[in-house]
PDB file of N, CA and C in Angstrom:
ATOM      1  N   UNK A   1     -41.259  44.830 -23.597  1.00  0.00           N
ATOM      2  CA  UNK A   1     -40.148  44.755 -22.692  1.00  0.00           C
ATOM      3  C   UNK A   1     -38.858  44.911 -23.486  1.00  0.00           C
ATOM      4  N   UNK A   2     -37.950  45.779 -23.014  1.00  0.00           N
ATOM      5  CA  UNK A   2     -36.654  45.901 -23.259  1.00  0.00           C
ATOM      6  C   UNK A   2     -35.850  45.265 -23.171  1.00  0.00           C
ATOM      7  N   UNK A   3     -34.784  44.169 -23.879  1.00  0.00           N
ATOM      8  CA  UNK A   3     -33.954  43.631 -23.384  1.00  0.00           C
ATOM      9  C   UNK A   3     -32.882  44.678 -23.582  1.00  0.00           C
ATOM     10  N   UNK A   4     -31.798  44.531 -22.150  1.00  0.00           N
ATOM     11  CA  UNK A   4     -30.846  45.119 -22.065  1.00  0.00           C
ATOM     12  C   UNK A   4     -29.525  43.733 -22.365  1.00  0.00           C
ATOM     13  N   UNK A   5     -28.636  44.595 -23.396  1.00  0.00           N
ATOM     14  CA  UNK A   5     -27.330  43.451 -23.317  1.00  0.00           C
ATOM     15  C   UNK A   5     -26.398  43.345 -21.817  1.00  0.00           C
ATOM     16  N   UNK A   6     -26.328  42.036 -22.082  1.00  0.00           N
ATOM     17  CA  UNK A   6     -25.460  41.965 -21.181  1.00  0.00           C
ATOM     18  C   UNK A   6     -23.889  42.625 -21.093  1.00  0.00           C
ATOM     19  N   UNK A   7     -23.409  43.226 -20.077  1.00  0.00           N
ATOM     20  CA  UNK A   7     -22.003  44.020 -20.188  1.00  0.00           C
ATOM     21  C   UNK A   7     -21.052  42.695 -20.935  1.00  0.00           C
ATOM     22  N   UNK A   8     -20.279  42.570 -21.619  1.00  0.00           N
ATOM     23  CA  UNK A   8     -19.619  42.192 -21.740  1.00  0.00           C
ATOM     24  C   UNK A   8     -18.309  41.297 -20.716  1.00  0.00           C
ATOM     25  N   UNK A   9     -17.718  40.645 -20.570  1.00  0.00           N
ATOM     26  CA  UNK A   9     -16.939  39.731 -19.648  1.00  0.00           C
ATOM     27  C   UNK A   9     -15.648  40.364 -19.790  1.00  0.00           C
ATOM     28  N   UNK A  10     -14.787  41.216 -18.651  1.00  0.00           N
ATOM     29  CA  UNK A  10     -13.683  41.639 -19.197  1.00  0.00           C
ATOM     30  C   UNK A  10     -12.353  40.725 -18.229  1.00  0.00           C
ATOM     31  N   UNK A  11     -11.540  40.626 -19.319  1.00  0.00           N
ATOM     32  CA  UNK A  11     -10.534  40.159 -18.278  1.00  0.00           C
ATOM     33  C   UNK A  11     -10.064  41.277 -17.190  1.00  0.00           C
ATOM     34  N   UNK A  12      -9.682  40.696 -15.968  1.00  0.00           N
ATOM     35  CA  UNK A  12      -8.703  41.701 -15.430  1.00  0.00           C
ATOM     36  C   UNK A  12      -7.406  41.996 -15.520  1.00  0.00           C
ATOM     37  N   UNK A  13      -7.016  43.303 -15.476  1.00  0.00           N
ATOM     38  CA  UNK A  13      -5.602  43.850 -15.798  1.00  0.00           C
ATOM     39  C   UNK A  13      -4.703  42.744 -15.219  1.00  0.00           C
ATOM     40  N   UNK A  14      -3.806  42.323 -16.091  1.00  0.00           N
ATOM     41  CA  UNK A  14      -2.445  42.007 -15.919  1.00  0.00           C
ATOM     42  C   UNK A  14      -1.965  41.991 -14.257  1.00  0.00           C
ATOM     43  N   UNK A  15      -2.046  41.890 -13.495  1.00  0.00           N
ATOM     44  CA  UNK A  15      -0.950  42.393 -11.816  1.00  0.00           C
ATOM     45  C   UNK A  15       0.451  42.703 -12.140  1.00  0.00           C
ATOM     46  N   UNK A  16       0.571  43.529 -11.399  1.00  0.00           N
ATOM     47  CA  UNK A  16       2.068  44.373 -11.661  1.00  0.00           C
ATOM     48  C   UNK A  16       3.234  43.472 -11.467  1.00  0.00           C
ATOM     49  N   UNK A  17       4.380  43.044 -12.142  1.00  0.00           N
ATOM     50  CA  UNK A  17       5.173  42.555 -12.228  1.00  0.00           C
ATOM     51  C   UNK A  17       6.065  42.084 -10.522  1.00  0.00           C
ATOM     52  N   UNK A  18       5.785  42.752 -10.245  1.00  0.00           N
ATOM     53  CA  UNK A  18       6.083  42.549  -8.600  1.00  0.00           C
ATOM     54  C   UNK A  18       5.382  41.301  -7.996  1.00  0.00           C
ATOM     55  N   UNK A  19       3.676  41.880  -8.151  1.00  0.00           N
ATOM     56  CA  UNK A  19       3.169  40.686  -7.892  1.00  0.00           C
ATOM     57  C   UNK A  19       3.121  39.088  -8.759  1.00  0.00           C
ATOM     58  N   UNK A  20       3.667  39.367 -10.072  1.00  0.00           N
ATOM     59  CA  UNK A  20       3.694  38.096 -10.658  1.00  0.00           C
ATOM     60  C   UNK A  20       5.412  37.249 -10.359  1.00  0.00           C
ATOM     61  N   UNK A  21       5.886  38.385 -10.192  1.00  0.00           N
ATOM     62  CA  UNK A  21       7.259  37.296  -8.610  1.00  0.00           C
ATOM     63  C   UNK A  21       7.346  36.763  -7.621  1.00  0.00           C
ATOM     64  N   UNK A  22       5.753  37.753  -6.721  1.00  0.00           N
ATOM     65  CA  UNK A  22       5.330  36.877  -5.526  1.00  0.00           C
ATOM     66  C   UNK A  22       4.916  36.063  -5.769  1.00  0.00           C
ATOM     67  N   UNK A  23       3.535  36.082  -6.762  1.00  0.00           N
ATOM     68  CA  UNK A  23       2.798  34.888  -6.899  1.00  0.00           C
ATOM     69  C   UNK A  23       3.619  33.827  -7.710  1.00  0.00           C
ATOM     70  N   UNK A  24       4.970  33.863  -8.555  1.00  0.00           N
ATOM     71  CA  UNK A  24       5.582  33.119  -9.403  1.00  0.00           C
ATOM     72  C   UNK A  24       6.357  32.127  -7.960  1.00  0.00           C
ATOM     73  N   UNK A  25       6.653  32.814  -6.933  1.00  0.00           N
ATOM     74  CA  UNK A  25       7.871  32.668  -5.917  1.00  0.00           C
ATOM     75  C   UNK A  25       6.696  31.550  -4.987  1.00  0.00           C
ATOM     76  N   UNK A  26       5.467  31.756  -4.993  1.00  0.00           N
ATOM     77  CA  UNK A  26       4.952  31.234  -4.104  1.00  0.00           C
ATOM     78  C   UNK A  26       4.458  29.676  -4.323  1.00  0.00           C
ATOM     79  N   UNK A  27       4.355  29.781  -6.015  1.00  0.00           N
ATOM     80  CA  UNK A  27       3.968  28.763  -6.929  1.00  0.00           C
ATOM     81  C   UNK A  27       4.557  28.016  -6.700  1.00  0.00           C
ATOM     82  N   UNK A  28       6.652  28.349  -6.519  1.00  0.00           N
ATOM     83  CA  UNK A  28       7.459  28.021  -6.579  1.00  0.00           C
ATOM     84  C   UNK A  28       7.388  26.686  -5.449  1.00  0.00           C
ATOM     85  N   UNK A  29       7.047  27.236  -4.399  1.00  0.00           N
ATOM     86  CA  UNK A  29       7.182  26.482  -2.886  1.00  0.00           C
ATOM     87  C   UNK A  29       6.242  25.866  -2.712  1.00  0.00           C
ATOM     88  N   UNK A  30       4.727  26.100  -3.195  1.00  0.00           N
ATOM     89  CA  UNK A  30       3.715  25.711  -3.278  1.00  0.00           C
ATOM     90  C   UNK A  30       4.682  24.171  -3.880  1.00  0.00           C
ATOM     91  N   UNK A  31       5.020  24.066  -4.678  1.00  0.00           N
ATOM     92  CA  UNK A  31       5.473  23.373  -5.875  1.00  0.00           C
ATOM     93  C   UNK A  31       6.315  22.440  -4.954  1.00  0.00           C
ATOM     94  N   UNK A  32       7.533  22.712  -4.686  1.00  0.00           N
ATOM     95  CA  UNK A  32       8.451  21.968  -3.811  1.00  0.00           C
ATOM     96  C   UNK A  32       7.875  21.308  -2.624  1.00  0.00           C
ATOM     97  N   UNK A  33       7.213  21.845  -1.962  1.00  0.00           N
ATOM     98  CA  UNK A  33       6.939  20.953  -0.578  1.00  0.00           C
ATOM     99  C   UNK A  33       5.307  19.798  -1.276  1.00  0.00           C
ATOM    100  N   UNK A  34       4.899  20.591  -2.415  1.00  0.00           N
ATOM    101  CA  UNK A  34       3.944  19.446  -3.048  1.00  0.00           C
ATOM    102  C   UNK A  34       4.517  18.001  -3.592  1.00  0.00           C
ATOM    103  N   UNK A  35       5.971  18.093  -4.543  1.00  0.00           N
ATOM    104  CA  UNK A  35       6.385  17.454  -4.591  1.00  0.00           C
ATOM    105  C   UNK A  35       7.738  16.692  -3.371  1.00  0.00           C
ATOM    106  N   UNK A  36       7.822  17.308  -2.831  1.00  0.00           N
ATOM    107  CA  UNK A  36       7.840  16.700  -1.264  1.00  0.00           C
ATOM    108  C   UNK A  36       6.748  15.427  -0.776  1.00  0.00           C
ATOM    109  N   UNK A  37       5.809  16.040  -0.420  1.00  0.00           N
ATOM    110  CA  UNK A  37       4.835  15.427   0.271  1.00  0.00           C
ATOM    111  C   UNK A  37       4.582  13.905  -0.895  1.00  0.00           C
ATOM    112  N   UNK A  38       4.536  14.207  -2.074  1.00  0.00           N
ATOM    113  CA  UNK A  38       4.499  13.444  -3.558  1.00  0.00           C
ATOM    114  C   UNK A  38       5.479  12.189  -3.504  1.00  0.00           C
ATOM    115  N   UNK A  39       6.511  12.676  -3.027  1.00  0.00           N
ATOM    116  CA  UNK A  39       7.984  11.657  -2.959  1.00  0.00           C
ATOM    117  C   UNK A  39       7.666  11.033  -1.450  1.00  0.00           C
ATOM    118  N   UNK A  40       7.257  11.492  -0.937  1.00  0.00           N
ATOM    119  CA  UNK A  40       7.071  10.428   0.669  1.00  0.00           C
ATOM    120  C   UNK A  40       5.546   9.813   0.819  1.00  0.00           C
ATOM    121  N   UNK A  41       4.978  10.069   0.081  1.00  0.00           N
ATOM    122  CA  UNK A  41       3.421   8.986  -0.084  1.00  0.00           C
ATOM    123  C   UNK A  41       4.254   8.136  -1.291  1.00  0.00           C
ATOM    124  N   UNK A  42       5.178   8.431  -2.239  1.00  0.00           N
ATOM    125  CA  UNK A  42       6.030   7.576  -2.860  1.00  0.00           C
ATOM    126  C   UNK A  42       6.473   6.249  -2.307  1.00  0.00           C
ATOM    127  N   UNK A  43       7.332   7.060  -1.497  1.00  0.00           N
ATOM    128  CA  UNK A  43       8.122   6.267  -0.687  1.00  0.00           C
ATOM    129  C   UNK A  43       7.306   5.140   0.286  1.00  0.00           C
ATOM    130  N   UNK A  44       6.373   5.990   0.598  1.00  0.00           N
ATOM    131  CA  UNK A  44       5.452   4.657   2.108  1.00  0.00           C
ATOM    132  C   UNK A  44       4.517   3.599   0.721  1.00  0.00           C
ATOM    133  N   UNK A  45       4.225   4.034  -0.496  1.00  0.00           N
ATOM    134  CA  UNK A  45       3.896   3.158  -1.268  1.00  0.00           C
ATOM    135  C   UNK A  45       4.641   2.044  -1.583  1.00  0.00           C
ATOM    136  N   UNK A  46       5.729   2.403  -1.951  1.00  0.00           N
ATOM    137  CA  UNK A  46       7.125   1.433  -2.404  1.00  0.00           C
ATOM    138  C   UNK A  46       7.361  -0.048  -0.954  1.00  0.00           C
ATOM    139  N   UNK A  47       6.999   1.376  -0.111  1.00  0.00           N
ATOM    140  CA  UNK A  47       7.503   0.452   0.901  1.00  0.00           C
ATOM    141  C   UNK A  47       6.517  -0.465   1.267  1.00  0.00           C
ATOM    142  N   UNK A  48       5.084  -0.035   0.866  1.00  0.00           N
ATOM    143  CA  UNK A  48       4.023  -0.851   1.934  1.00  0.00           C
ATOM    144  C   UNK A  48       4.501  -2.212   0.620  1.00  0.00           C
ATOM    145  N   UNK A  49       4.460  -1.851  -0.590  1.00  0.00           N
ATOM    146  CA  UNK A  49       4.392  -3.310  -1.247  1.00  0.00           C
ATOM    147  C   UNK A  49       5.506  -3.953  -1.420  1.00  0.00           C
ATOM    148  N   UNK A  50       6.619  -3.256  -0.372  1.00  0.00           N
ATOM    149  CA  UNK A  50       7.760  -4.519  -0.666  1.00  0.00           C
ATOM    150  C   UNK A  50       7.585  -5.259   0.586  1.00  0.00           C
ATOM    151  N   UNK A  51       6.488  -4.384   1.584  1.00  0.00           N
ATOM    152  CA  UNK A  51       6.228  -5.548   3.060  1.00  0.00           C
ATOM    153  C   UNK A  51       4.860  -6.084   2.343  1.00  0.00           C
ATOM    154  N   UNK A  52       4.136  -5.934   1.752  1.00  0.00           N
ATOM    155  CA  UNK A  52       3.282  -7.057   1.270  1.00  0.00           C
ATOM    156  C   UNK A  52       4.198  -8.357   0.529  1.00  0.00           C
ATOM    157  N   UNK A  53       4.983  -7.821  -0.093  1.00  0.00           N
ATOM    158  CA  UNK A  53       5.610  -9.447  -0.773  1.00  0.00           C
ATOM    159  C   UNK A  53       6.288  -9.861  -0.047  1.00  0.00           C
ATOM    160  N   UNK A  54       7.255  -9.567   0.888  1.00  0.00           N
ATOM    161  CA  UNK A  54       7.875 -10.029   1.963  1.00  0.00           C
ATOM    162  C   UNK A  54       6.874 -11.044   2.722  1.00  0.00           C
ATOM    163  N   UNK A  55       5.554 -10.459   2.466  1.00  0.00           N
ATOM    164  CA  UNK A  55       4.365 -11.330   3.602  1.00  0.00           C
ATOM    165  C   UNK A  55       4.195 -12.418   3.064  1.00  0.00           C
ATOM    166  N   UNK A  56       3.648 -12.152   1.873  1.00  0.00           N
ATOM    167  CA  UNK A  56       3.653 -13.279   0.236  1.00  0.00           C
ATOM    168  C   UNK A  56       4.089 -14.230   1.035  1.00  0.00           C
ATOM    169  N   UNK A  57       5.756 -13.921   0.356  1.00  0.00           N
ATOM    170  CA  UNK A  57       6.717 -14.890   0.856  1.00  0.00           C
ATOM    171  C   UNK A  57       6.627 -15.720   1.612  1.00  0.00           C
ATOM    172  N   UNK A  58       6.514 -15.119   3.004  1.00  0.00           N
ATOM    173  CA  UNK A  58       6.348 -15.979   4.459  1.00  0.00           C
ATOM    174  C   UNK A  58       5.564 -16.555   4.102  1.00  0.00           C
ATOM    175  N   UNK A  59       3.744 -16.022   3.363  1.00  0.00           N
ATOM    176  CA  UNK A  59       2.731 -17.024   3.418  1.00  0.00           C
ATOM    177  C   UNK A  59       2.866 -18.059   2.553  1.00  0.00           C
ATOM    178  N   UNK A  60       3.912 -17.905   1.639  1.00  0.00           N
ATOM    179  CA  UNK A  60       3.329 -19.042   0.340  1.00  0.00           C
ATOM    180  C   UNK A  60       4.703 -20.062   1.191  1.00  0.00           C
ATOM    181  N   UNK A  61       5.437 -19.866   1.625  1.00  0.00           N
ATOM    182  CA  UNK A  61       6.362 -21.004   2.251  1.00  0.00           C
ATOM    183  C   UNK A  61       6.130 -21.416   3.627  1.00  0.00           C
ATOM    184  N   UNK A  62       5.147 -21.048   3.809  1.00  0.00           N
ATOM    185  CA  UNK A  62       4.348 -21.536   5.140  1.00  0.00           C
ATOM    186  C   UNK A  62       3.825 -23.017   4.627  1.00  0.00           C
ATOM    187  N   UNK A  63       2.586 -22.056   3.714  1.00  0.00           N
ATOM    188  CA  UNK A  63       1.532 -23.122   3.191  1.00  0.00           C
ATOM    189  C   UNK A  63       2.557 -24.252   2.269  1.00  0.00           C
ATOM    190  N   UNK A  64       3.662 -23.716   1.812  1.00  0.00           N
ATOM    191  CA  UNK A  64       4.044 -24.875   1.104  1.00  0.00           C
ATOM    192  C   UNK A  64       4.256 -26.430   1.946  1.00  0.00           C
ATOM    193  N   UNK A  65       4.696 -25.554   3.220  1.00  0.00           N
ATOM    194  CA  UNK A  65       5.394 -26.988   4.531  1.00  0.00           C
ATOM    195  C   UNK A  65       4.261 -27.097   4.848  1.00  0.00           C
ATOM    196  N   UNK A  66       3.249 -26.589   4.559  1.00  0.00           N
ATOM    197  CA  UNK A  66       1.624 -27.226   5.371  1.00  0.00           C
ATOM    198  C   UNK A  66       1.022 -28.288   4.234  1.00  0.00           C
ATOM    199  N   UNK A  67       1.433 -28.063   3.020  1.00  0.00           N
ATOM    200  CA  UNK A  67       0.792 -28.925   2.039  1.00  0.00           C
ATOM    201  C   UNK A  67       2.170 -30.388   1.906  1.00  0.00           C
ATOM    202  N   UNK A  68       2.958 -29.764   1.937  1.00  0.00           N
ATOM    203  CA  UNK A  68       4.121 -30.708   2.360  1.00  0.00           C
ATOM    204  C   UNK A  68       3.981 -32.025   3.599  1.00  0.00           C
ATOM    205  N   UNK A  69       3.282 -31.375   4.723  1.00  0.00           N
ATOM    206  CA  UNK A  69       3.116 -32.255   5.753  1.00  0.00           C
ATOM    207  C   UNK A  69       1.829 -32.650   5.717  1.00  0.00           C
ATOM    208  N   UNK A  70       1.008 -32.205   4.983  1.00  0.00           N
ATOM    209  CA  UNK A  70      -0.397 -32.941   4.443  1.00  0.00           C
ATOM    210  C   UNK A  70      -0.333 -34.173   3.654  1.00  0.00           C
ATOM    211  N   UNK A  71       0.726 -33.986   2.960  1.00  0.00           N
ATOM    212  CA  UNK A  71       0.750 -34.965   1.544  1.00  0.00           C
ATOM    213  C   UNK A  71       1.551 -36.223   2.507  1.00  0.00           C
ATOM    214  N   UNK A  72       2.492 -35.938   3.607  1.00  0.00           N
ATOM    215  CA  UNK A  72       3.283 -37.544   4.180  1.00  0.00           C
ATOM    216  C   UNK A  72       2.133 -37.702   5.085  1.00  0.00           C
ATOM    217  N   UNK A  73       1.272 -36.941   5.769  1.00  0.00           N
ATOM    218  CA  UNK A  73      -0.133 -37.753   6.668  1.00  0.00           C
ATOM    219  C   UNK A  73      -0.656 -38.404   5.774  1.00  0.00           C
ATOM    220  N   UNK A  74      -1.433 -37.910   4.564  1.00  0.00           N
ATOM    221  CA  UNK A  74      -1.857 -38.526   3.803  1.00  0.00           C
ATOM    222  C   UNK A  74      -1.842 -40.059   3.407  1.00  0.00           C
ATOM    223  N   UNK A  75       0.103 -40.052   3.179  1.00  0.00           N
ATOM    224  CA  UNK A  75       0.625 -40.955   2.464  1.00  0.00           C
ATOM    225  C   UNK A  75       0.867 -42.067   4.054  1.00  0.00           C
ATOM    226  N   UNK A  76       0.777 -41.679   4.916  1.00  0.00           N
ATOM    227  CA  UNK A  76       0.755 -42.369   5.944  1.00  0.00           C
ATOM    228  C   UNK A  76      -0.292 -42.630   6.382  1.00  0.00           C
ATOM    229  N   UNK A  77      -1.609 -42.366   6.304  1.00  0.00           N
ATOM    230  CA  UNK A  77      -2.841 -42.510   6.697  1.00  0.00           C
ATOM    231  C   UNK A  77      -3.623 -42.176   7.846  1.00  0.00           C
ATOM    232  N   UNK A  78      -3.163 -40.926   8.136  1.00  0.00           N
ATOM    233  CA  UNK A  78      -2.769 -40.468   9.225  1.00  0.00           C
ATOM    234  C   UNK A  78      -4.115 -39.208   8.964  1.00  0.00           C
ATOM    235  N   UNK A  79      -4.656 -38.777  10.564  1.00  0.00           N
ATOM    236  CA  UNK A  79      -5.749 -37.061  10.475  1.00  0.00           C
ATOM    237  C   UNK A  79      -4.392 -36.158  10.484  1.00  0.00           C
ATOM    238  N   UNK A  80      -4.859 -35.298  10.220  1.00  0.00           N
ATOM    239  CA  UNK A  80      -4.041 -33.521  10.473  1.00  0.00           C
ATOM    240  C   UNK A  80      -3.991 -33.849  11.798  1.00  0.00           C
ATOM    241  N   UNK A  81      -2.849 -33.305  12.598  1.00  0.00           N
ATOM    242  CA  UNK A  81      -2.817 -33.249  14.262  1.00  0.00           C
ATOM    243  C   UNK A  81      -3.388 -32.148  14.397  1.00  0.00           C
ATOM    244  N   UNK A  82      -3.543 -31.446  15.700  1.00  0.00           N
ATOM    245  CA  UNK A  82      -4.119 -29.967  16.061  1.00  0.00           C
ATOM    246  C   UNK A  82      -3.411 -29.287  16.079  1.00  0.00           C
ATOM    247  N   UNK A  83      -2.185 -28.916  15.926  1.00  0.00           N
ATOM    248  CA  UNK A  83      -0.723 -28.536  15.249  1.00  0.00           C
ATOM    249  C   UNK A  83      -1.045 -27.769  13.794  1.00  0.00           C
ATOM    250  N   UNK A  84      -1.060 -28.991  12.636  1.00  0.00           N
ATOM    251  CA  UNK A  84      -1.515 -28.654  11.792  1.00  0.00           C
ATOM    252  C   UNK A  84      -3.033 -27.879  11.607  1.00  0.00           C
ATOM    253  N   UNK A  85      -3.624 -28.186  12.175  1.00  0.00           N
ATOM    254  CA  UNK A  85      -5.201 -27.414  11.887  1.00  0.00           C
ATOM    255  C   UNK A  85      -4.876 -25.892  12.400  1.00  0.00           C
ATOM    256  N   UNK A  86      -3.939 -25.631  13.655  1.00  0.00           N
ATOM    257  CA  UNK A  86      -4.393 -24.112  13.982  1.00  0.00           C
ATOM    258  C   UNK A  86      -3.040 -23.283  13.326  1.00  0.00           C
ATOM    259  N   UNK A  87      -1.976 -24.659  12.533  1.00  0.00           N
ATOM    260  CA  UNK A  87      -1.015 -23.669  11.452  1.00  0.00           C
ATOM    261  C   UNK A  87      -1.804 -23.015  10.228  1.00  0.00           C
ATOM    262  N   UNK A  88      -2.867 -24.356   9.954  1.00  0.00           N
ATOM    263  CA  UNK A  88      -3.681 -23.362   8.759  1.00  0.00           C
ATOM    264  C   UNK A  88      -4.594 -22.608   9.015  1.00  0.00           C
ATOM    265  N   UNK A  89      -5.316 -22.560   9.975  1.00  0.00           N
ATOM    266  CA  UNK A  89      -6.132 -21.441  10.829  1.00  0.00           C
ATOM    267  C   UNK A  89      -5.147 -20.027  10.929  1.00  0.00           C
ATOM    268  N   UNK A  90      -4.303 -20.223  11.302  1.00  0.00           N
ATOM    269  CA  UNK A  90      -2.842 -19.244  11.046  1.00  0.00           C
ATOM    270  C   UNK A  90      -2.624 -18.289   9.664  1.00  0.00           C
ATOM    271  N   UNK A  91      -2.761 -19.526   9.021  1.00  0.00           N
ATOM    272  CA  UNK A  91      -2.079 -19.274   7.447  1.00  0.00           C
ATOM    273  C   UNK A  91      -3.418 -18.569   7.259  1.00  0.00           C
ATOM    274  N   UNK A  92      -4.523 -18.644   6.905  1.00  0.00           N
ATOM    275  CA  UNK A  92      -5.751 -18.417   6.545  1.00  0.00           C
ATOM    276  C   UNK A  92      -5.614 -17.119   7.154  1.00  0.00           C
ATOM    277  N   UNK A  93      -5.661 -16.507   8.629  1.00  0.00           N
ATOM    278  CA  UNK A  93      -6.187 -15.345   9.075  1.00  0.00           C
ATOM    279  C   UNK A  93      -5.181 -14.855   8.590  1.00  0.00           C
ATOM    280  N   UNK A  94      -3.476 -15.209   8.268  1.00  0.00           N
ATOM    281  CA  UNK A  94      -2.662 -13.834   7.868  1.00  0.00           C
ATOM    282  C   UNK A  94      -2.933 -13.871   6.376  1.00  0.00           C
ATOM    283  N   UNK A  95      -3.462 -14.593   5.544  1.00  0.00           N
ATOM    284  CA  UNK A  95      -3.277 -14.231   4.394  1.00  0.00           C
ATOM    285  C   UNK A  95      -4.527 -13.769   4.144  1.00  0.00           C
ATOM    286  N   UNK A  96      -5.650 -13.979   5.280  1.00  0.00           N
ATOM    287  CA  UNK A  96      -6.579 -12.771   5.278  1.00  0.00           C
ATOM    288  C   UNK A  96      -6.099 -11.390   5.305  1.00  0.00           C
ATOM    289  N   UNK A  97      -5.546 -11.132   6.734  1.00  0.00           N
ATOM    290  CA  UNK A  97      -4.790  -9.862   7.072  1.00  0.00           C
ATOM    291  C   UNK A  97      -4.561  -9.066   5.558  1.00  0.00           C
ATOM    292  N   UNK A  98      -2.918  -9.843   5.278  1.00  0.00           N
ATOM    293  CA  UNK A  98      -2.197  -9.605   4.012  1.00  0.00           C
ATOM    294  C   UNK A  98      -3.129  -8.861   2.743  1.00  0.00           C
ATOM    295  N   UNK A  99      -4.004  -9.562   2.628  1.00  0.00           N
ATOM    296  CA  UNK A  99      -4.831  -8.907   1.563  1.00  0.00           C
ATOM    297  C   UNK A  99      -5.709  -7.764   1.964  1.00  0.00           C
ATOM    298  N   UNK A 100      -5.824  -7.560   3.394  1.00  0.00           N
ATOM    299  CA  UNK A 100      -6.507  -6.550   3.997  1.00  0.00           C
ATOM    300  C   UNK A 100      -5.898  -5.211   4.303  1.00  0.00           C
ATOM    301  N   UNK A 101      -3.982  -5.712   4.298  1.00  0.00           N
ATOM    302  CA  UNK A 101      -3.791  -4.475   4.654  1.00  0.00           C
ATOM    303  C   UNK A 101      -3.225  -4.623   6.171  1.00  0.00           C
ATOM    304  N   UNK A 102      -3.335  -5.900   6.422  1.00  0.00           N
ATOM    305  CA  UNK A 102      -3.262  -5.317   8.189  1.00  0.00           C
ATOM    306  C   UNK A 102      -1.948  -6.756   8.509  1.00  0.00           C
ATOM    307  N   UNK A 103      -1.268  -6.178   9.316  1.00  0.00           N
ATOM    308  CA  UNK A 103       0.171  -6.558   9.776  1.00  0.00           C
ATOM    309  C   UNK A 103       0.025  -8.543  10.182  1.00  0.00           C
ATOM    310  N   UNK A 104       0.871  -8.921   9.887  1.00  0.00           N
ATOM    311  CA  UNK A 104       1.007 -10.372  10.044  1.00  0.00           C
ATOM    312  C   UNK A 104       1.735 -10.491  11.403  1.00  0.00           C
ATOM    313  N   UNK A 105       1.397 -11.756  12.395  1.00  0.00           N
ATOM    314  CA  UNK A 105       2.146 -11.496  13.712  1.00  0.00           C
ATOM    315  C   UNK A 105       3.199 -12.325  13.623  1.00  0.00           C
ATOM    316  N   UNK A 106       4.030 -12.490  12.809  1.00  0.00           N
ATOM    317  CA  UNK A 106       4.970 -13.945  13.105  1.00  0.00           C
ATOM    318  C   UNK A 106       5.992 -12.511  12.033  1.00  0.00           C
ATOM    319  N   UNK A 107       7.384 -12.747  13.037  1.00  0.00           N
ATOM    320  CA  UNK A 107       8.587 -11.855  12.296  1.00  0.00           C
ATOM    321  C   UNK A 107       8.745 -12.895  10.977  1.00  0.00           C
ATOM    322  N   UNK A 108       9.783 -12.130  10.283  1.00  0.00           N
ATOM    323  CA  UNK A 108      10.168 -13.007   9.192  1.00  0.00           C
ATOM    324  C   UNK A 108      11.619 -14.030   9.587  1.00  0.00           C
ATOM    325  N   UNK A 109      12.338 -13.156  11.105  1.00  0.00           N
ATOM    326  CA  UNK A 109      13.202 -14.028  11.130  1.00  0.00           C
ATOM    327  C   UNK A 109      13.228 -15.530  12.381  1.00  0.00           C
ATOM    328  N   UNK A 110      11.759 -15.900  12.148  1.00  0.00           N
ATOM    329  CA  UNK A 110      11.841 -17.007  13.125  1.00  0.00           C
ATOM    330  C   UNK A 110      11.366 -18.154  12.041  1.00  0.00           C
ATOM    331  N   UNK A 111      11.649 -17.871  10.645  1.00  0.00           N
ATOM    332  CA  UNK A 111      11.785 -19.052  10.260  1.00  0.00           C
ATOM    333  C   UNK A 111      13.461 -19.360   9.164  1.00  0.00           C
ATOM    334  N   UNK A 112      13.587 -20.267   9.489  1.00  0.00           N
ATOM    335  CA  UNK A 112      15.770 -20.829   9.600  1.00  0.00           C
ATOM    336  C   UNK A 112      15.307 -20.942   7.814  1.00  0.00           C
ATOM    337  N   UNK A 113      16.294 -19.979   6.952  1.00  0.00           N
ATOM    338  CA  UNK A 113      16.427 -20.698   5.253  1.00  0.00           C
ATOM    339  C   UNK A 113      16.999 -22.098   5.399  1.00  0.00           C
ATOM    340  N   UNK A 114      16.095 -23.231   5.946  1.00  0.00           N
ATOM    341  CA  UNK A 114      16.595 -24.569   5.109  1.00  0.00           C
ATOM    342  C   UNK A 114      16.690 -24.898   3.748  1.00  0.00           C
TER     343      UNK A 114
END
C-alpha cells in the first residue's frame, strides 16, 4: 500500500484591505455595545450588593432590638410574647431571603434612626 502525503495546510490569502476595514469597523461595534452591555451587568452588580447590605443592615438592627428585648424578658423572668416569636420568625425568613437573593418585605424607611 501506498501512502500518499498529506497536502500540506495553507493559510488563506490575506482579504483585501477593504475588507479588513469592514471587518476592523465591525470589531469596532462588536466591541462598544459589548462593553456596553459589560458596564450595565456592572452596574445591576454594584447595585444588587449595595441592596444586599442595605438588607444586612435592616437585618442585623432588627435582630439587635430582638436580642435587646430578649435579654430585659430574661432579666425580668418573663416568656418571649407572640410579638417577639413572629419578629424572629420575620428576621429568620428575611435573612433567609437575603442570602437567597430574594427581596425583603419591610421598606427601610419604617424604621425611625433612634
Amino acid at each position: 500500500m501506498i501512502r500518499r502525503a498529506r497536502p500540506a495546510w495553507r493559510r488563506p490569502p490575506p482579504p483585501p484591505a477593504a475588507h479588513e476595514g469592514n471587518l476592523a469597523r465591525q470589531y469596532s461595534a462588536l466591541r462598544i455595545s459589548g462593553r456596553e452591555a459589560e458596564d450595565k451587568e456592572m452596574e445591576d452588580i454594584l447595585a444588587r450588593f449595595a441592596s444586599l447590605r442595605d438588607r444586612e443592615e435592616r437585618l442585623a438592627a432588627i435582630a439587635a432590638d430582638l436580642r435587646e428585648m430578649e435579654a430585659q424578658r430574661r432579666a425580668a423572668g418573663l416568656a418571649p410574647s407572640d410579638a417577639e416569636v413572629a419578629a424572629f420568625v420575620i428576621l429568620r425568613e428575611s435573612a433567609d431571603g437575603t442570602l437567597e437573593g430574594l427581596p425583603t418585605n419591610f421598606p427601610s424607611s419604617s424604621r425611625s434612626n433612634d
